[in-house]
C-alpha atoms as a PDB file:
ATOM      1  CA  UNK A   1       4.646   1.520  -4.195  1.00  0.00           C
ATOM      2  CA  UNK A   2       0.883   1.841  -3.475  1.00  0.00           C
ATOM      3  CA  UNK A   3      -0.448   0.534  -0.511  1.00  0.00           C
ATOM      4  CA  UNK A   4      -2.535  -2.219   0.114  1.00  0.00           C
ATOM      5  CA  UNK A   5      -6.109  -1.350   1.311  1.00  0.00           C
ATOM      6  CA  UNK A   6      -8.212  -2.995   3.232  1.00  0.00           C
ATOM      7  CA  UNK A   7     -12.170  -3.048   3.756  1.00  0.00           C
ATOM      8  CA  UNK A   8     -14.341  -5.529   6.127  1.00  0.00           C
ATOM      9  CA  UNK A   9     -18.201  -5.771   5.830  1.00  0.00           C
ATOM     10  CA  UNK A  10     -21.226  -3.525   7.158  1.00  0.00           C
ATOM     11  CA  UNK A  11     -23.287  -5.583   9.369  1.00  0.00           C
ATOM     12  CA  UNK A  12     -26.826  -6.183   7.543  1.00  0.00           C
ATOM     13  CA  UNK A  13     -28.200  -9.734   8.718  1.00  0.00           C
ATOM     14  CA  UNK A  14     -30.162  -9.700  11.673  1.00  0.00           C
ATOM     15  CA  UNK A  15     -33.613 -11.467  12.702  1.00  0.00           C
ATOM     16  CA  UNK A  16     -36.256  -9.506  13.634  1.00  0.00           C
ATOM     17  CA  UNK A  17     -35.465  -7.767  16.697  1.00  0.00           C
ATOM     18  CA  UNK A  18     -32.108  -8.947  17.091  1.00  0.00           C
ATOM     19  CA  UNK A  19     -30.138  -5.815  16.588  1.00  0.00           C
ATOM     20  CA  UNK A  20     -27.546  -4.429  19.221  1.00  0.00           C
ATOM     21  CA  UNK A  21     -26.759  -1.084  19.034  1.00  0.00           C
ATOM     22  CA  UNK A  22     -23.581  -1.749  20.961  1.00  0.00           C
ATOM     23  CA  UNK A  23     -22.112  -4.942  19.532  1.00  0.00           C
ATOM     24  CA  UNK A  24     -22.405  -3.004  16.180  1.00  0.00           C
ATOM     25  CA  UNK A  25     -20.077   0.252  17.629  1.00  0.00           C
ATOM     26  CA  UNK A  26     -17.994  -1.923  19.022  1.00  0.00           C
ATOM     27  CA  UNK A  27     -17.561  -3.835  15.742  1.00  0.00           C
ATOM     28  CA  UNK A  28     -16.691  -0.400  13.823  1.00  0.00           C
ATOM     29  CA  UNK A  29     -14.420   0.632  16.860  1.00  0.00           C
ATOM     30  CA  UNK A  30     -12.604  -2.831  16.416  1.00  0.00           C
ATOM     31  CA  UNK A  31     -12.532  -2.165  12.281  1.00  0.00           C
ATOM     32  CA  UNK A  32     -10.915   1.749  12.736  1.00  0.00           C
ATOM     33  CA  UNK A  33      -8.473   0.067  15.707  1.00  0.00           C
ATOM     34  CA  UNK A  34      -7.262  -2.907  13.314  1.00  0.00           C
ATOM     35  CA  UNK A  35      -6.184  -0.125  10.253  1.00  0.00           C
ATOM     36  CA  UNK A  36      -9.256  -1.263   8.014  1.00  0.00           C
ATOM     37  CA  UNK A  37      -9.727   1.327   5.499  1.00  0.00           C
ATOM     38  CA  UNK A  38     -13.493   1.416   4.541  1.00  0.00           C
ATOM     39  CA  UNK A  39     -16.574  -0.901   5.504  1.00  0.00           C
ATOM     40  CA  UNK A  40     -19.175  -2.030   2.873  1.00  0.00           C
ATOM     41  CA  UNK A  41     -22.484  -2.956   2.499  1.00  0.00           C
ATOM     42  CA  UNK A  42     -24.940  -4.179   0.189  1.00  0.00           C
ATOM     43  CA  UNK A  43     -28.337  -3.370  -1.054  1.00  0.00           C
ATOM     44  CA  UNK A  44     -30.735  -6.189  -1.577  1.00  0.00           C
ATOM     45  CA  UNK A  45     -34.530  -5.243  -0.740  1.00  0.00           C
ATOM     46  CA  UNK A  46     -36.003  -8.461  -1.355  1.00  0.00           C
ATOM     47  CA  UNK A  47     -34.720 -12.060  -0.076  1.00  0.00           C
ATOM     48  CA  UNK A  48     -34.643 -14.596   2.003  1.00  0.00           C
ATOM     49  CA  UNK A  49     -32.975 -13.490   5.299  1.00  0.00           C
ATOM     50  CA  UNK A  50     -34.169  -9.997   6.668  1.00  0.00           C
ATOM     51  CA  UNK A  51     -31.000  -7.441   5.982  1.00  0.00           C
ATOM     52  CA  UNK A  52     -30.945  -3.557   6.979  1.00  0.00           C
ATOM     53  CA  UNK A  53     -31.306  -1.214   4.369  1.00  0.00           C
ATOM     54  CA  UNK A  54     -27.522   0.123   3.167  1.00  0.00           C
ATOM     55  CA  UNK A  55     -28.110   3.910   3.327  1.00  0.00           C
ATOM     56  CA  UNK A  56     -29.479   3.697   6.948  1.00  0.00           C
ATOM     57  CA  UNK A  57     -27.286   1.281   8.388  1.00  0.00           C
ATOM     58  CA  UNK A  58     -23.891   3.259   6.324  1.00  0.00           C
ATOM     59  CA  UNK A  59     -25.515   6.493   7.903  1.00  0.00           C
ATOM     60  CA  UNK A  60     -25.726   5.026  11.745  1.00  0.00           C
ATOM     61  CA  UNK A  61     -22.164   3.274  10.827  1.00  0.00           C
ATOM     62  CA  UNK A  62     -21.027   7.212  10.521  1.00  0.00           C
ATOM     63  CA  UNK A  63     -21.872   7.800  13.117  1.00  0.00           C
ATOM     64  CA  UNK A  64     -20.238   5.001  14.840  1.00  0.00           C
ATOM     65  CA  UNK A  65     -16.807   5.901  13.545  1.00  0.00           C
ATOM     66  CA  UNK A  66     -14.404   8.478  12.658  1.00  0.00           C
ATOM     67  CA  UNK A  67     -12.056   7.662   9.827  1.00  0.00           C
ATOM     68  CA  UNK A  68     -13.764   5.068   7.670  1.00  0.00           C
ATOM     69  CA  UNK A  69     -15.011   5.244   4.099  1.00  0.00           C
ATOM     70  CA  UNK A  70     -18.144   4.030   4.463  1.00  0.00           C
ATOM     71  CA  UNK A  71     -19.519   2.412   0.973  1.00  0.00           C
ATOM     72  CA  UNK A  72     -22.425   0.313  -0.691  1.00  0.00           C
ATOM     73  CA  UNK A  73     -21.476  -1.989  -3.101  1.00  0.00           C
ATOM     74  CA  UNK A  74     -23.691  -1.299  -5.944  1.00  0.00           C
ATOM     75  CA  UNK A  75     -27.200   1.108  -5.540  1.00  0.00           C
ATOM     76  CA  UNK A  76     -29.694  -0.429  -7.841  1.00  0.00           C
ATOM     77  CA  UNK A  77     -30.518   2.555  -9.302  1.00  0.00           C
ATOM     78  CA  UNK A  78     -33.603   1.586 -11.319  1.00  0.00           C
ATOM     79  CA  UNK A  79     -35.429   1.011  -8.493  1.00  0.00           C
ATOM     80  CA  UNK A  80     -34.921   4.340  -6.805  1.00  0.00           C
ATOM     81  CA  UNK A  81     -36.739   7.931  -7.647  1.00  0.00           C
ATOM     82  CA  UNK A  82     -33.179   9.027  -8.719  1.00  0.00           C
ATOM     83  CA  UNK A  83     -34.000  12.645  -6.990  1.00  0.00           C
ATOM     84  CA  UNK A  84     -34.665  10.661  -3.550  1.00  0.00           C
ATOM     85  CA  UNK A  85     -31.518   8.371  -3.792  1.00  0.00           C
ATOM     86  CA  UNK A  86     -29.343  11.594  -4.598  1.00  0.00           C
ATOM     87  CA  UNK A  87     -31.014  13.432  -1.790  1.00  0.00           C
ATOM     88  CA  UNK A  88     -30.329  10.105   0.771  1.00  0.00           C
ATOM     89  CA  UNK A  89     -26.345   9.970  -0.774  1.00  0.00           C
ATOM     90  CA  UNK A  90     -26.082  13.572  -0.460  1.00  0.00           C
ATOM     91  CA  UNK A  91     -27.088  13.881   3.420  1.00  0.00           C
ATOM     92  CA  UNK A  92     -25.495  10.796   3.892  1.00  0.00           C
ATOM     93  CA  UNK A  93     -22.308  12.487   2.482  1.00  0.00           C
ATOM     94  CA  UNK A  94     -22.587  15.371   5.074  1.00  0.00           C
ATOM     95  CA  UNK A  95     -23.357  13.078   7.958  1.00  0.00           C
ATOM     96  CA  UNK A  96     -19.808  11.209   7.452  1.00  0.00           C
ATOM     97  CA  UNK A  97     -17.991  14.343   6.451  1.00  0.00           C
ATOM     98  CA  UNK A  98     -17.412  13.269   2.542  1.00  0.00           C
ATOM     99  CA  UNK A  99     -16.587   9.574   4.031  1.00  0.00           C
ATOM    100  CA  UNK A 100     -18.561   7.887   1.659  1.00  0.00           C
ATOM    101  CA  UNK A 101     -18.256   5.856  -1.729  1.00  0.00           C
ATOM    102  CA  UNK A 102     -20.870   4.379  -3.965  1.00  0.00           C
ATOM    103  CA  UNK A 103     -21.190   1.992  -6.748  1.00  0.00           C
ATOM    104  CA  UNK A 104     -24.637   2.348  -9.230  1.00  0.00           C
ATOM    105  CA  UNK A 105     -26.079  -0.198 -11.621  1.00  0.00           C
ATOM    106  CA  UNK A 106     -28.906  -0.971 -13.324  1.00  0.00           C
ATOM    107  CA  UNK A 107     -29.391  -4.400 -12.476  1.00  0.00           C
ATOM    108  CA  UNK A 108     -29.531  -7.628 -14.197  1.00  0.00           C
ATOM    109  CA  UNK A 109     -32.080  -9.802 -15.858  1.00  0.00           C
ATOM    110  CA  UNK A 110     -32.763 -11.572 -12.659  1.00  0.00           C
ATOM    111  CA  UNK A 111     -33.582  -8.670 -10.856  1.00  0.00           C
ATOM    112  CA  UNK A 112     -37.145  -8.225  -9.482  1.00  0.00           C
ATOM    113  CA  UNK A 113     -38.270  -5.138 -11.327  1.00  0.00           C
ATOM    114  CA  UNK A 114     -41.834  -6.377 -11.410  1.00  0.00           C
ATOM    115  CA  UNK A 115     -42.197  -6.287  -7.752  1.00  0.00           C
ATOM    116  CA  UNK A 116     -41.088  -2.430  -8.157  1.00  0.00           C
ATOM    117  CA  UNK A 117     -43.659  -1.497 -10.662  1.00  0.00           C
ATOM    118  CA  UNK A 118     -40.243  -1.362 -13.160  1.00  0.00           C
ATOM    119  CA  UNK A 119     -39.992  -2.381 -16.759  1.00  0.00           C
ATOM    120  CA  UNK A 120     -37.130  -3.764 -17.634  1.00  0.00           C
ATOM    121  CA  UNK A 121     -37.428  -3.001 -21.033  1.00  0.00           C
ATOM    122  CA  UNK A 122     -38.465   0.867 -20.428  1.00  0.00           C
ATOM    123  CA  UNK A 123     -36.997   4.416 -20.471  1.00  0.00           C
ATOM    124  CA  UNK A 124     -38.367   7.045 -18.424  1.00  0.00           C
ATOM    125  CA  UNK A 125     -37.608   9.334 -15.129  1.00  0.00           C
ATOM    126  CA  UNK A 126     -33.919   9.614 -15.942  1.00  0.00           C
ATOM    127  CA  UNK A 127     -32.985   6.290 -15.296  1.00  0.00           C
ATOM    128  CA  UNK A 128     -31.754   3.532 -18.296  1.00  0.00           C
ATOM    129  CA  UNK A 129     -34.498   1.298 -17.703  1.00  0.00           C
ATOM    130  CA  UNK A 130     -37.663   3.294 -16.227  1.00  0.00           C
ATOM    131  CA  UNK A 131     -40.946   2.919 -14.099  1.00  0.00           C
ATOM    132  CA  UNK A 132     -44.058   2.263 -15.951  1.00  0.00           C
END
């Protein structure tokens, strides 16, 4: 019988300013004591409430903890250079000694690709939908 796995959230949400270096350790320390399994966050660059960008706060959660799999839930990948988000997974991969998992997508219609100089209708740079 498989075991059941279990995963808590990467800390994104904070005001401006409001970040604690050490509530955030001791959150991960807590996680890896309690048997969690991996910790997740999310990517969302625009929105209303100001959130920490998943590749830097997964690569300070590395280093932060020991056992982990450290993940984001889905890498919007049209609105990445694909060479630059490869590069950022890849180091990121290093810094948590192969601790880390990724979902990619190419977003939805509601996405903002405007805002990203995208077309959502495009091809180009490698990606399904491309930059103009």
């Amino acid at each position: 019988m498989r075991r059941m796995r279990f995963a808590i959230s990467i800390p994104q949400f904070y005001a401006d300013g409001e970040f604690d270096p050490a509530a955030f350790r001791a959150y991960f320390a807590r996680a890896e004591e309690l048997g969690f399994d991996s910790a997740w966050a999310q990517e969302q660059v625009l929105g209303a409430a100001p959130q920490l960008g998943p590749i830097e706060t997964m690569t300070y959660a590395a280093a932060c903890t020991q056992r982990l799999r450290l993940g984001c839930v889905v890498f919007v990948s049209t609105l990445h250079s694909p060479v630059h988000l490869a590069k950022s997974l890849s180091t990121l991969d290093q810094l948590s000694r192969g601790r880390i998992e990724i979902g990619v997508g190419t977003g939805g219609k509601v996405r903002p690709f405007a805002a990203f100089g995208v077309d959502p209708n495009g091809t180009s740079r490698g990606s399904p939908r491309g930059s103009r």
